[in-house]
C-alpha atoms as a PDB file:
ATOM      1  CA  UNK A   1       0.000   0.000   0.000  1.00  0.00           C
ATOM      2  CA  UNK A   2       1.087   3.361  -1.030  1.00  0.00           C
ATOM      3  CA  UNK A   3       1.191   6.831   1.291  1.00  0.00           C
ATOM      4  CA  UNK A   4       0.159   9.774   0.751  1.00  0.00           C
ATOM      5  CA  UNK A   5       3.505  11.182   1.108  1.00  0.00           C
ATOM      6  CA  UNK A   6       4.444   8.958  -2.110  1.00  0.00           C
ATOM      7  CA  UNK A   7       1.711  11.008  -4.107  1.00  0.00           C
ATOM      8  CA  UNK A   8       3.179  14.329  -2.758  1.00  0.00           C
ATOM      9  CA  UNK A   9       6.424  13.306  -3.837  1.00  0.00           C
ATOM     10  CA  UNK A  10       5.464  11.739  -7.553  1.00  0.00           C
ATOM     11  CA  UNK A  11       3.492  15.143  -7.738  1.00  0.00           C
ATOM     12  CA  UNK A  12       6.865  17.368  -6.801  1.00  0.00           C
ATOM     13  CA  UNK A  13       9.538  14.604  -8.818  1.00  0.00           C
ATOM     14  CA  UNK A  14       7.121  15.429 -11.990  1.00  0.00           C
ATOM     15  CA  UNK A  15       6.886  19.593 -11.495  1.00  0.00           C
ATOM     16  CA  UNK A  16      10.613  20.045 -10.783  1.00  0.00           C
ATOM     17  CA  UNK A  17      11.568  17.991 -13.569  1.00  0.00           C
ATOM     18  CA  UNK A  18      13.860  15.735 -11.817  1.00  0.00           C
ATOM     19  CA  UNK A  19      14.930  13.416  -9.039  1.00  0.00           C
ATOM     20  CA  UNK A  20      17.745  15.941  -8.018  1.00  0.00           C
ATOM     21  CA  UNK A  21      15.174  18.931  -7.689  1.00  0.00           C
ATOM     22  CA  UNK A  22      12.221  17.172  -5.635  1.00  0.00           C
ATOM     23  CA  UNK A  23      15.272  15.543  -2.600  1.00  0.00           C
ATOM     24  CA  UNK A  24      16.271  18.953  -2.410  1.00  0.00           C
ATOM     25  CA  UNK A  25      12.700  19.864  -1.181  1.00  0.00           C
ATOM     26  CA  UNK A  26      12.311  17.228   0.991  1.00  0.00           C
ATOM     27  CA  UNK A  27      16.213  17.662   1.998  1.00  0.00           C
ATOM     28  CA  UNK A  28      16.874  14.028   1.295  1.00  0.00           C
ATOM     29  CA  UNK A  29      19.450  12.764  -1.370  1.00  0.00           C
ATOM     30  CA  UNK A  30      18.549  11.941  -5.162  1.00  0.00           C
ATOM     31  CA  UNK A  31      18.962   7.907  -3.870  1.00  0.00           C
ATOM     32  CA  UNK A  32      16.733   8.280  -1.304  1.00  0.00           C
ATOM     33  CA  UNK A  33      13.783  10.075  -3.052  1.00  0.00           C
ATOM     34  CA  UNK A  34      15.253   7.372  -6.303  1.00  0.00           C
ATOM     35  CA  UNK A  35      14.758   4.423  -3.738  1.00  0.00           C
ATOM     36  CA  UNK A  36      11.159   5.416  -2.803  1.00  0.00           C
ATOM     37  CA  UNK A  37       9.911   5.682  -6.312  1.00  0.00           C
ATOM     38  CA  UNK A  38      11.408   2.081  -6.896  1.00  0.00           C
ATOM     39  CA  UNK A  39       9.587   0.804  -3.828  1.00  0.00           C
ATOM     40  CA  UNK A  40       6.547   2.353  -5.058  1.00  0.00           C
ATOM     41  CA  UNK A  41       6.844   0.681  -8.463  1.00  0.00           C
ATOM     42  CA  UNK A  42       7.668  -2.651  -6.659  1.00  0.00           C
ATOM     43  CA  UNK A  43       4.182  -2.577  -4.865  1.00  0.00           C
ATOM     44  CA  UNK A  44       2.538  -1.662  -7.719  1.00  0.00           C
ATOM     45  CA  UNK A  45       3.616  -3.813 -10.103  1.00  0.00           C
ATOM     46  CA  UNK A  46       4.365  -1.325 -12.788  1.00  0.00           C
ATOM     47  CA  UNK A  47       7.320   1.476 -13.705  1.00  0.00           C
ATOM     48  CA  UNK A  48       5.555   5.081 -12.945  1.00  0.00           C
ATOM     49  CA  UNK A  49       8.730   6.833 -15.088  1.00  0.00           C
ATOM     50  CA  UNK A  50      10.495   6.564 -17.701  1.00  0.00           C
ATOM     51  CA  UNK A  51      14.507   6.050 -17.415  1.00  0.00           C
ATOM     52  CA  UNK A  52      15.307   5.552 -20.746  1.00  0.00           C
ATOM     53  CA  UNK A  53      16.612   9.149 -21.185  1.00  0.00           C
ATOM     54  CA  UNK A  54      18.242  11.876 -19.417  1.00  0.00           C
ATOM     55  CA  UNK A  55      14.714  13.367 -19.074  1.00  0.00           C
ATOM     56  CA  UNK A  56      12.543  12.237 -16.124  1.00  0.00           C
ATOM     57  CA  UNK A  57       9.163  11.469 -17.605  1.00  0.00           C
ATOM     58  CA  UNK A  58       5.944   9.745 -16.238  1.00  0.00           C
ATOM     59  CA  UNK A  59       5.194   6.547 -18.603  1.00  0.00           C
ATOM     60  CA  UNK A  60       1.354   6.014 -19.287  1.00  0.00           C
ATOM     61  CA  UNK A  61       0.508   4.039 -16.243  1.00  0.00           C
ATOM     62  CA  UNK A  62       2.612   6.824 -14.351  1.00  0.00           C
ATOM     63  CA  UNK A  63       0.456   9.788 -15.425  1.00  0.00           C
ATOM     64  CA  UNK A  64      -2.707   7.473 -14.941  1.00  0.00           C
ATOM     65  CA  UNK A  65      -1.691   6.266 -11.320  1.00  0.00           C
ATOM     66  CA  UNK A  66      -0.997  10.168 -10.603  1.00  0.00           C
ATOM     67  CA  UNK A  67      -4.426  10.749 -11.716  1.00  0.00           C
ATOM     68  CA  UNK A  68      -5.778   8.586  -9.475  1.00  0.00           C
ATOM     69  CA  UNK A  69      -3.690   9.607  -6.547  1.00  0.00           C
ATOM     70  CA  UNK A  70      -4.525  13.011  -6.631  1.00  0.00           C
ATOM     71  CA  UNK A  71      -8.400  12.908  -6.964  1.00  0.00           C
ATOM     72  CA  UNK A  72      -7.948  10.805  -3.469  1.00  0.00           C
ATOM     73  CA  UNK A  73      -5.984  13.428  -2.346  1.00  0.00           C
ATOM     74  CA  UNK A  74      -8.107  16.104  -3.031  1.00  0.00           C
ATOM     75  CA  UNK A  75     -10.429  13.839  -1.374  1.00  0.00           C
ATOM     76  CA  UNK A  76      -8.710  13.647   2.104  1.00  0.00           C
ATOM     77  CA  UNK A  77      -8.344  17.544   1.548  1.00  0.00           C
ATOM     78  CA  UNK A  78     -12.065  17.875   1.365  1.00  0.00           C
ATOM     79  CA  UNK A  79     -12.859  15.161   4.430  1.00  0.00           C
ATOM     80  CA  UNK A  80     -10.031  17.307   6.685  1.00  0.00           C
ATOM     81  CA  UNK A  81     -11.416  20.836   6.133  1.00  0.00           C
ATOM     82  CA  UNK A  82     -15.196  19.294   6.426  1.00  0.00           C
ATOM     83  CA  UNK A  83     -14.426  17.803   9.752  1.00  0.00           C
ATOM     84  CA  UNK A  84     -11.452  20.106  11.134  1.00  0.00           C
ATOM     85  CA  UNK A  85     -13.161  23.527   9.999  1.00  0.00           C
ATOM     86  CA  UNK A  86     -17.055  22.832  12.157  1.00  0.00           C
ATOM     87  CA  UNK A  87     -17.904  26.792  11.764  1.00  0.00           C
ATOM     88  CA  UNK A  88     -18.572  26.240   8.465  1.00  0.00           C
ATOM     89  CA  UNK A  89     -21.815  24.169   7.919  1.00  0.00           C
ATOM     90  CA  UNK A  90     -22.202  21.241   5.563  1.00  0.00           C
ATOM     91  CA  UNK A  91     -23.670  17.964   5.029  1.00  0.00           C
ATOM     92  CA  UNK A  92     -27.421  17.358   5.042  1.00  0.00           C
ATOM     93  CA  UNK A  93     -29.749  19.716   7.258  1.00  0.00           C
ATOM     94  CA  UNK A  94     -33.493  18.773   7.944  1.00  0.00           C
ATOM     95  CA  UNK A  95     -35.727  21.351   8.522  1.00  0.00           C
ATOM     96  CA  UNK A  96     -39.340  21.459   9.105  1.00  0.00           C
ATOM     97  CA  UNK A  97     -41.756  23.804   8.806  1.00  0.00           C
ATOM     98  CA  UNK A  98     -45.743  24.398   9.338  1.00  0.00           C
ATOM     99  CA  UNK A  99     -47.664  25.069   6.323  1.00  0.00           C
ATOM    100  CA  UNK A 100     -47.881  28.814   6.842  1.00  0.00           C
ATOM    101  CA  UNK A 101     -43.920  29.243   6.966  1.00  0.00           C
ATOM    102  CA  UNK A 102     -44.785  27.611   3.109  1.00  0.00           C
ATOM    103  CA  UNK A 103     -46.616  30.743   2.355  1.00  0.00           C
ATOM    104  CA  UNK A 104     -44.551  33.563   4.469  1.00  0.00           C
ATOM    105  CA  UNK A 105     -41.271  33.788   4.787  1.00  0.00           C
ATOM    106  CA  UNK A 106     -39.514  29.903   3.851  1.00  0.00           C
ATOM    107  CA  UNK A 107     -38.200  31.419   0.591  1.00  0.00           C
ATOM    108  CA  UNK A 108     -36.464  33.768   1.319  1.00  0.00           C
ATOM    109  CA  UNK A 109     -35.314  31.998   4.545  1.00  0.00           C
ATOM    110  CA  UNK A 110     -33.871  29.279   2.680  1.00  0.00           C
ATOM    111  CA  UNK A 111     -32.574  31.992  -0.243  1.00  0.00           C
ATOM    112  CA  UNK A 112     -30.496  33.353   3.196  1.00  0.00           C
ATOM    113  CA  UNK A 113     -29.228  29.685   4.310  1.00  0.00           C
ATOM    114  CA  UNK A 114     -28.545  28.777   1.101  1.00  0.00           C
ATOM    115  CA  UNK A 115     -25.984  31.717   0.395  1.00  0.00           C
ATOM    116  CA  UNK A 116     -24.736  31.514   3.785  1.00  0.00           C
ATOM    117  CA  UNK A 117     -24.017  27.938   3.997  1.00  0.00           C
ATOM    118  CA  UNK A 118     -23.328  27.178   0.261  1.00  0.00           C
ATOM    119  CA  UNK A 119     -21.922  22.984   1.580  1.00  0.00           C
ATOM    120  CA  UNK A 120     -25.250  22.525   3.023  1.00  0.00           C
ATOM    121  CA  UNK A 121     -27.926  20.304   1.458  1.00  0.00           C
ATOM    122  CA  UNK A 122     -31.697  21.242   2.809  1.00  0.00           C
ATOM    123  CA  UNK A 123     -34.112  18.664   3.362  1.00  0.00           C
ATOM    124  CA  UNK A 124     -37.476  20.144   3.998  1.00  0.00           C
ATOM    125  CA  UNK A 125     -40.597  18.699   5.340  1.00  0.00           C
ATOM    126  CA  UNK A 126     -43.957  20.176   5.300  1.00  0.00           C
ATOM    127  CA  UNK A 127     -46.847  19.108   8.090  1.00  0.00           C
ATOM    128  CA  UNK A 128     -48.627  19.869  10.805  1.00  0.00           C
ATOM    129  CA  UNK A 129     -47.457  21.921  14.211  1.00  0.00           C
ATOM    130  CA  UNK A 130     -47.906  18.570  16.161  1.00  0.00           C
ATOM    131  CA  UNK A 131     -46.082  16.173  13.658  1.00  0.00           C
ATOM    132  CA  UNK A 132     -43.374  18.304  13.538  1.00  0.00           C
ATOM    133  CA  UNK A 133     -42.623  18.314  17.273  1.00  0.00           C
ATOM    134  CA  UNK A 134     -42.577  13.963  16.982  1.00  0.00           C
ATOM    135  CA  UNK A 135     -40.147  14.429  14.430  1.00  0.00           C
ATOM    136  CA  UNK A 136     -38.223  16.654  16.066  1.00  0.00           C
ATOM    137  CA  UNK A 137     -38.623  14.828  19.326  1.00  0.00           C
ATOM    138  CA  UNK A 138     -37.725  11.503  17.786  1.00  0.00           C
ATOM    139  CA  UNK A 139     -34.245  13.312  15.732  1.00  0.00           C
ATOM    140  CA  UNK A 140     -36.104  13.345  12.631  1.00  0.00           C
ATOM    141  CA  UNK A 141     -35.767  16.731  12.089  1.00  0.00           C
ATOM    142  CA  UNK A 142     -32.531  19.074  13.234  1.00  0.00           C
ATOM    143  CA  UNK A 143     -34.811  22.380  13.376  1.00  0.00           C
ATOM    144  CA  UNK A 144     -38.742  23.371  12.796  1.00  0.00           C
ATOM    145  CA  UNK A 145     -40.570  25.915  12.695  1.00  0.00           C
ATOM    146  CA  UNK A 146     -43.956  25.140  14.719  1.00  0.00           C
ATOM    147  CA  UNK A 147     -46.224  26.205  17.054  1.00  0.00           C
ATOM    148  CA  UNK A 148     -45.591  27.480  20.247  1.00  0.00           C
ATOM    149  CA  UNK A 149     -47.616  25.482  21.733  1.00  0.00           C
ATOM    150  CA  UNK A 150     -46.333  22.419  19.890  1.00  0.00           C
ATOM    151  CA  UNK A 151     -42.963  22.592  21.036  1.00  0.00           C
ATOM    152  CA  UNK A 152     -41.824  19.058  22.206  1.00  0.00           C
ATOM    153  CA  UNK A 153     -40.593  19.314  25.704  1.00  0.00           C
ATOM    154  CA  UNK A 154     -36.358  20.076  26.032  1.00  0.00           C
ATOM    155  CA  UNK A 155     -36.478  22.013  22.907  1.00  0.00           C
ATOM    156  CA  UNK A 156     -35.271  25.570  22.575  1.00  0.00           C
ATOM    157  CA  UNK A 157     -37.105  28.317  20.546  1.00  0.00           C
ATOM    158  CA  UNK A 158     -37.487  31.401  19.481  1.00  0.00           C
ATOM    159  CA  UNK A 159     -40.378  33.426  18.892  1.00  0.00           C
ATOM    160  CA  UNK A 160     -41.320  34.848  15.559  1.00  0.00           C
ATOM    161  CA  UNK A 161     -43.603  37.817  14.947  1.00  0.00           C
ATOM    162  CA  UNK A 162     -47.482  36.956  15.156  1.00  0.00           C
ATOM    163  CA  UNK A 163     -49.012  35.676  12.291  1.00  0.00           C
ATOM    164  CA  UNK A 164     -52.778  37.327  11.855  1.00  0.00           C
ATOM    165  CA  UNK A 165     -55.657  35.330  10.285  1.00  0.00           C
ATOM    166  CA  UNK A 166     -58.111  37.318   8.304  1.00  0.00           C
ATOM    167  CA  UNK A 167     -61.390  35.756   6.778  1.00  0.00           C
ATOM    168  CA  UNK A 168     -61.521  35.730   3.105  1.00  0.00           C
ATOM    169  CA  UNK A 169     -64.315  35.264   0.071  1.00  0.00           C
ATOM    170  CA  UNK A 170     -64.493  34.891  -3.655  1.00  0.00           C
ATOM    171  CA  UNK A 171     -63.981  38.945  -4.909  1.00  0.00           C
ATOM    172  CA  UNK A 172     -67.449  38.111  -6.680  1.00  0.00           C
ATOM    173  CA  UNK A 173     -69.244  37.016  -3.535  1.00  0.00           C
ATOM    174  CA  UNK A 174     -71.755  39.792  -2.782  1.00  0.00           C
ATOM    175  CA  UNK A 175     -71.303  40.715   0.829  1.00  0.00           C
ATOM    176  CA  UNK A 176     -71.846  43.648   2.873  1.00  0.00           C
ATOM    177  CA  UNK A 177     -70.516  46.326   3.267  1.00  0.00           C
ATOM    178  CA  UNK A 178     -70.535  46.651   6.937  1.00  0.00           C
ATOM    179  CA  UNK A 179     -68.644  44.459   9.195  1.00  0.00           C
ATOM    180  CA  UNK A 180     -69.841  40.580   9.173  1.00  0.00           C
ATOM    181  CA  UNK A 181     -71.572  39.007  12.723  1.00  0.00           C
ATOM    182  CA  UNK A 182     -70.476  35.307  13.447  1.00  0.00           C
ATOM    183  CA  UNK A 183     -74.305  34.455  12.133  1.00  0.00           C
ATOM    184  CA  UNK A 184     -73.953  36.020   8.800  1.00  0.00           C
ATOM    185  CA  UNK A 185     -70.540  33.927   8.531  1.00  0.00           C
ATOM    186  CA  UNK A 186     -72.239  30.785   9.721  1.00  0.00           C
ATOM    187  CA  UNK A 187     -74.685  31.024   6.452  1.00  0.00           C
ATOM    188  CA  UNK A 188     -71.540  30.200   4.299  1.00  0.00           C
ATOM    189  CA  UNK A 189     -69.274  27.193   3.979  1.00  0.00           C
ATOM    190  CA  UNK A 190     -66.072  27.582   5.738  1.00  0.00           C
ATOM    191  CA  UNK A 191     -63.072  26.482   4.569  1.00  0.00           C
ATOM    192  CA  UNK A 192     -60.143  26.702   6.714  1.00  0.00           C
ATOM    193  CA  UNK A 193     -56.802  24.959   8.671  1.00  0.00           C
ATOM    194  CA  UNK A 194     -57.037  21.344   9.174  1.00  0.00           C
ATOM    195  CA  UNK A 195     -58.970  19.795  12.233  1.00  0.00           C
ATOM    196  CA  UNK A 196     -57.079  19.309  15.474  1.00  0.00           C
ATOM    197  CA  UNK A 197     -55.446  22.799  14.706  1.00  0.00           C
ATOM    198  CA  UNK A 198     -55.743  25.573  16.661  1.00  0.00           C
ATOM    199  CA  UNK A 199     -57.393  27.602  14.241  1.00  0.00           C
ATOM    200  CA  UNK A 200     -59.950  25.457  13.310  1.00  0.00           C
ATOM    201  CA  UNK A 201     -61.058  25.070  17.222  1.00  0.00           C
ATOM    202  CA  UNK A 202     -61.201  28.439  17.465  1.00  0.00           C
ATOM    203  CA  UNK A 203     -63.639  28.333  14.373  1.00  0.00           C
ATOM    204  CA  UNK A 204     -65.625  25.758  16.020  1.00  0.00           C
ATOM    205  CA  UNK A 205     -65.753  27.895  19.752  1.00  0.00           C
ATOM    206  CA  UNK A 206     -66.727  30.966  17.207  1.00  0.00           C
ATOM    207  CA  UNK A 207     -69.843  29.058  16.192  1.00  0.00           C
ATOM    208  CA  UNK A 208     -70.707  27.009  19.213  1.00  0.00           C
ATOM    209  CA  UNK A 209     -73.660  29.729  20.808  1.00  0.00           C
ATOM    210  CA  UNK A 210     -76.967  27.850  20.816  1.00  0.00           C
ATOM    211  CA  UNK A 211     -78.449  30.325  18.978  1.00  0.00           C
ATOM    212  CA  UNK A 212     -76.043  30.142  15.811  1.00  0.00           C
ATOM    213  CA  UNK A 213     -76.462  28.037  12.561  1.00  0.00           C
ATOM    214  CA  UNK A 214     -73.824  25.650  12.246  1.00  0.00           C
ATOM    215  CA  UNK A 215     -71.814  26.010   8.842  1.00  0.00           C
ATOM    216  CA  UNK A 216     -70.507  22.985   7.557  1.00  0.00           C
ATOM    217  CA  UNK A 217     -66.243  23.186   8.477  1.00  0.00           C
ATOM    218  CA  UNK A 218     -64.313  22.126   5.842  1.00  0.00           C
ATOM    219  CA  UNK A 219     -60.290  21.785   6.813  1.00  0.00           C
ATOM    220  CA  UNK A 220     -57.487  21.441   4.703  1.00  0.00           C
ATOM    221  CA  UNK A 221     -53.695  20.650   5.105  1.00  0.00           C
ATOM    222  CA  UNK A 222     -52.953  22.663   2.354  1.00  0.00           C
ATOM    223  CA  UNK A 223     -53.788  26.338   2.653  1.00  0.00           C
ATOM    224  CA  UNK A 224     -53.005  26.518  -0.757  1.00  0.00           C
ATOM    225  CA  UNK A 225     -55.977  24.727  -1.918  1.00  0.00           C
ATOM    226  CA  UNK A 226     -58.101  26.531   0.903  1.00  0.00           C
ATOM    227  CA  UNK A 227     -57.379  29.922  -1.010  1.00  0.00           C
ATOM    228  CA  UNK A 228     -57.847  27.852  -4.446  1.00  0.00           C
ATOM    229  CA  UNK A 229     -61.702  26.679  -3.187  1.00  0.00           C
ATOM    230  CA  UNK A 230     -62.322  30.215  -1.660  1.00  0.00           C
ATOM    231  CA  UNK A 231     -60.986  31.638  -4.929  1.00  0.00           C
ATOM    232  CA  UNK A 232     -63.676  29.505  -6.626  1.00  0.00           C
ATOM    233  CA  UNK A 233     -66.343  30.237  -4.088  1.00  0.00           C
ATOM    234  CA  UNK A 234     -66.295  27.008  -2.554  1.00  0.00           C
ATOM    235  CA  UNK A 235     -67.152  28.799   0.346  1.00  0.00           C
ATOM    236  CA  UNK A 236     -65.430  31.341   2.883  1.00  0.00           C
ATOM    237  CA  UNK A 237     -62.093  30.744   4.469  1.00  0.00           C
ATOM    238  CA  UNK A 238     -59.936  31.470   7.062  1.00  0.00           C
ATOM    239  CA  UNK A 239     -56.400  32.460   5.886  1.00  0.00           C
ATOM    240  CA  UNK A 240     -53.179  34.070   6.991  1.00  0.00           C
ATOM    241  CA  UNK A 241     -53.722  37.452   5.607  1.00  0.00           C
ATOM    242  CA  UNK A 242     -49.730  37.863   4.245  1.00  0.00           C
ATOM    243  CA  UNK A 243     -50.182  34.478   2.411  1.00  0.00           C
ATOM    244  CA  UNK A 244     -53.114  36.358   0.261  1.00  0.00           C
ATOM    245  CA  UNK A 245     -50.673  39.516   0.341  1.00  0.00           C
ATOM    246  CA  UNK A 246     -47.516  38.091  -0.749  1.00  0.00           C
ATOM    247  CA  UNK A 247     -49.314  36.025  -3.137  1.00  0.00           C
ATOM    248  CA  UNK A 248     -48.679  36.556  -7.051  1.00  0.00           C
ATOM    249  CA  UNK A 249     -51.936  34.466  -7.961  1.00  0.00           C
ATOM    250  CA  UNK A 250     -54.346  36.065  -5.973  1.00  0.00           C
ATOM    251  CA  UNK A 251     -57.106  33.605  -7.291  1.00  0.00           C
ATOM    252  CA  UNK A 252     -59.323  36.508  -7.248  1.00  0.00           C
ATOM    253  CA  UNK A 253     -60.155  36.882  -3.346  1.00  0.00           C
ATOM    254  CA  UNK A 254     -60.710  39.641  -1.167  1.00  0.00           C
ATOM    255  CA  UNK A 255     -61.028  40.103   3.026  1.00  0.00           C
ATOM    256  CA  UNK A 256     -63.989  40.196   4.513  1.00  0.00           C
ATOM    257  CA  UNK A 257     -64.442  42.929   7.791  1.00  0.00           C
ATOM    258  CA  UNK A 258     -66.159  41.273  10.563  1.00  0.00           C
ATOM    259  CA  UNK A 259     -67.439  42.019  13.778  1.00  0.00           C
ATOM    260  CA  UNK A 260     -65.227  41.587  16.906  1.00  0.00           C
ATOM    261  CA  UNK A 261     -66.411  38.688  18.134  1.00  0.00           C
ATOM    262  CA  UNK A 262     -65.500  36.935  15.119  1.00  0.00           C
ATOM    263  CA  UNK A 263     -62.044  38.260  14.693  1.00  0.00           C
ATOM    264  CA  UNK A 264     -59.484  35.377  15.047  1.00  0.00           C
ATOM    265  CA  UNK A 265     -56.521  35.376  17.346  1.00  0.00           C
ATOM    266  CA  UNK A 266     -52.972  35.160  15.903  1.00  0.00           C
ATOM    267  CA  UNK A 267     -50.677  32.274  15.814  1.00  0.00           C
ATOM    268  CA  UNK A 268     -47.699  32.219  17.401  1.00  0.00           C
ATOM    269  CA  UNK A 269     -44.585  30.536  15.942  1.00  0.00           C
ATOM    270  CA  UNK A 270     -41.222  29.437  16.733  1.00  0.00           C
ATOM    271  CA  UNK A 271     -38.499  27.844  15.315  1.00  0.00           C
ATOM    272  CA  UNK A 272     -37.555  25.109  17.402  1.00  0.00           C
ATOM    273  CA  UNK A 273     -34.623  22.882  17.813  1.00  0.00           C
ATOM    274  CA  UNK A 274     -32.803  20.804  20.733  1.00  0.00           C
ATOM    275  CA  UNK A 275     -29.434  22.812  21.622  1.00  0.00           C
ATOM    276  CA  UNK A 276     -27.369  19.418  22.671  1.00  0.00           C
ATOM    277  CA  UNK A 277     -27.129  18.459  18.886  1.00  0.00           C
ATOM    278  CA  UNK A 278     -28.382  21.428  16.598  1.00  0.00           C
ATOM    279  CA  UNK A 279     -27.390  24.433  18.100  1.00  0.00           C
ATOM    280  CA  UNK A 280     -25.427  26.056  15.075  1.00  0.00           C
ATOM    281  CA  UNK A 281     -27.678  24.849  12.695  1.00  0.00           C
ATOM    282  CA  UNK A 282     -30.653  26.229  14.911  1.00  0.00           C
ATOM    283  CA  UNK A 283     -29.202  29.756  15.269  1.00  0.00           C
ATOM    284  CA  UNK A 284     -28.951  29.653  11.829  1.00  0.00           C
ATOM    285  CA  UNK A 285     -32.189  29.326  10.432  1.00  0.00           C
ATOM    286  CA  UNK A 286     -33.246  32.132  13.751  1.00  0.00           C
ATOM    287  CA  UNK A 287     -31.313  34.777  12.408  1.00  0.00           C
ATOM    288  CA  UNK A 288     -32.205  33.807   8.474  1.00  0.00           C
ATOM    289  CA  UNK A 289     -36.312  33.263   9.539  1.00  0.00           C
ATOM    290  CA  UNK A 290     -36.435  36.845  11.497  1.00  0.00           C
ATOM    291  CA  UNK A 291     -34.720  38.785   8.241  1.00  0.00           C
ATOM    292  CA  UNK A 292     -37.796  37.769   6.646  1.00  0.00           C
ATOM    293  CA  UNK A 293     -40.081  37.627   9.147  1.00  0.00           C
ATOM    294  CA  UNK A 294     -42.476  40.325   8.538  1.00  0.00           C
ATOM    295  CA  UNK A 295     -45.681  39.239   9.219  1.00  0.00           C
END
């Protein structure tokens, strides 16, 4: 088995020209650096130069083995600054995020971690608040962002800037002018956040008097096709209002004003990640998420 040494020295032996020039380097005489080469061609099997003239030349196998030698040693080059050099991120980051990061600020989060961090390779997952904190919880995710409330116990977070919730119709739904009472919503299909989430339990406290209709809730893990099917007048829906802002297909939709007792609260998000393992990686996608966090 060859060295890596060996490689360094076929490498110098081949831009010096000569024997005489590549032991002066190494501050070894022309036998010793002639007596490696020889031991080198003995293991191998084959002759690396050519000694037929006064000119040191590699022979064909020569330049191929050099070939070879020095894509592994760019290769050891590569491991040694990967694993000797930790402040700079690479390998493969997982990050998860609730489907409203989708819609707010993930590109331009990941635009930021991306240029930042050009060696790392983003994995991204896409679910609910309370999937996300199993995954993270079980170290199938390095960082999410979820939540608050859904962050797994022994996690670390920070909080991001509230996200508000507006209701939303079909721009040629004919509605009032004048701010909208919980019953005038209940006469309309609501579409809105999947069931279990906090939204939609706020929906369903909104319309739980006695005295109110019950509209048929329709929820969605996509919020994407809830603005699609309120777009189409599927119904009414409950969206965040910088999704329908930032959107470039506004699939024809407008807000609707209600009354105060149907205004929803904000959610509260956070990206989340245990410190013990995904620290760096976690104060990472903080400071890229809050440059774009403008909700």
């Amino acid at each position: 088995m060859f060295e890596f040494k060996d490689i360094e020295i076929l490498q110098d032996i081949v831009r010096a020209g000569g024997f005489r020039a590549a032991a002066q380097k190494y501050n070894l005489s022309q036998s010793a650096i002639s007596s490696r080469v020889s031991a080198l061609e003995k293991k191998l099997g084959m002759m690396l130069f050519d000694r037929s003239s006064r000119q040191v030349r590699l022979t064909a196998a020569g330049r191929r083995f050099l070939e070879e030698a020095q894509r592994l040693s760019r290769a050891r080059d590569r491991i040694w600054q990967e694993f000797t050099h930790r402040e700079k991120l690479s390998g493969t980051v997982r990050i998860g995020v609730a489907e409203t990061i989708v819609h707010t600020i993930l590109t331009g989060m990941l635009n930021k971690l991306k240029d930042d961090y050009p060696d790392v390779r983003f994995e991204l997952s896409v679910d609910t608040s309370a999937q996300l904190a199993t995954a993270m919880a079980d170290d199938a995710l390095d960082v999410a962002v979820l939540l608050r409330e859904s962050l797994p116990q022994g996690a670390v977070a920070a909080a991001l800037k509230p996200v508000h919730l507006g209701w939303f119709c079909a721009e040629s739904m004919d509605l009032p002018d004048t701010p909208l009472s919980i019953a005038d919503l209940a006469a309309h299909a609501i579409v809105t956040f999947p069931k279990g989430t906090p939204p939609f339990r706020e929906i369903e406290g909104i319309f739980s008097a006695p005295d109110i209709s019950q509209p048929a809730l329709h929820g969605s893990a996509s919020l994407s096709t809830v603005k699609h099917l309120v777009g189409d007048g599927f119904g009414i829906g409950v969206l965040p209002t910088l999704m329908v802002k930032n959107s470039v297909w506004n699939e024809h939709i407008k807000a609707i004003s209600v009354q105060p007792e149907a205004a929803l609260s904000d959610l509260h998000f956070v990206v989340g990640y245990y410190p013990e393992r995904n620290r760096e990686i976690g104060e990472a996608v903080i400071e890229a998420a809050r440059l774009f966090d403008h909700f």
